[in-house]
Protein backbone atom coordinates (compact mmCIF):
# COMPACT_ATOMS: atom_id res chain seq x y z
CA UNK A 1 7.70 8.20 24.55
CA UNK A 2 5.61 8.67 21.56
CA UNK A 3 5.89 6.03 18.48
CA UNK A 4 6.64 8.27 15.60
CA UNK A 5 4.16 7.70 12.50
CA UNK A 6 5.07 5.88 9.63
CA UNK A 7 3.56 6.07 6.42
CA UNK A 8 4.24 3.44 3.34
CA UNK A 9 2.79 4.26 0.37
CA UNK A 10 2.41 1.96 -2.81
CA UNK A 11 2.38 3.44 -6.50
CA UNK A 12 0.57 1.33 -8.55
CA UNK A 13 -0.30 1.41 -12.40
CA UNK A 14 -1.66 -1.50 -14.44
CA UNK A 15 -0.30 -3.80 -10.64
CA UNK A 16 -3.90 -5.65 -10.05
CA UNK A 17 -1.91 -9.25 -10.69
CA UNK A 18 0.28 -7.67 -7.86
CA UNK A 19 -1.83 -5.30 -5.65
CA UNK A 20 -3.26 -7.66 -3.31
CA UNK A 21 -0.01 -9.58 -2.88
CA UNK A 22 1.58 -6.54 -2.12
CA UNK A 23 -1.01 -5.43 0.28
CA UNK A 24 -1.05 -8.30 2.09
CA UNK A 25 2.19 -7.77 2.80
CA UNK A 26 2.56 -4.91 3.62
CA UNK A 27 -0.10 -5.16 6.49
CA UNK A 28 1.96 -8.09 8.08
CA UNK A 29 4.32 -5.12 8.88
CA UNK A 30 4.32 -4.74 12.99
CA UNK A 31 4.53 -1.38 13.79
CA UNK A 32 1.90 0.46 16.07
CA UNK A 33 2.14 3.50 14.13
CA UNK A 34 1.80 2.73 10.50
CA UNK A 35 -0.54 3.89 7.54
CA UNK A 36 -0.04 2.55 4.11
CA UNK A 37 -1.28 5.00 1.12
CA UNK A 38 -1.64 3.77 -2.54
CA UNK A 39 -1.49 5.86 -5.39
CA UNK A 40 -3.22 5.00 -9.04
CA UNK A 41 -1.56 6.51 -11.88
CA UNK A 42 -4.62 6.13 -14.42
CA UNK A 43 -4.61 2.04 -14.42
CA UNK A 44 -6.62 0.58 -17.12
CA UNK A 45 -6.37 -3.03 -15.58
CA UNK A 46 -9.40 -2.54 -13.19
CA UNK A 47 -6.78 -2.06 -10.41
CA UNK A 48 -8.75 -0.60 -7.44
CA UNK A 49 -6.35 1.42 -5.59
């Protein structure tokens, strides 16, 4: 049986203090199948999405 795909995906504006904690937990998600996408709505932080 096939493992459906997944995706997660972040908005972020202005998040940097947050981004990589977010991130990083997101990836400790276990699923085989999984893409995480993360959106910038115009972020004048220097948030690197």
């Amino acid at each position: 049986m096939r493992t459906p795909l997944v995706y997660g995906i972040i908005l972020n504006f202005n998040g940097k203090p947050l981004l990589l904690e977010t991130l990083a937990s997101v990836t400790q998600i276990v699923y085989p199948n999984f893409k995480i996408i993360v959106v910038d709505n115009g972020s004048t932080d220097d948030s690197q999405a």
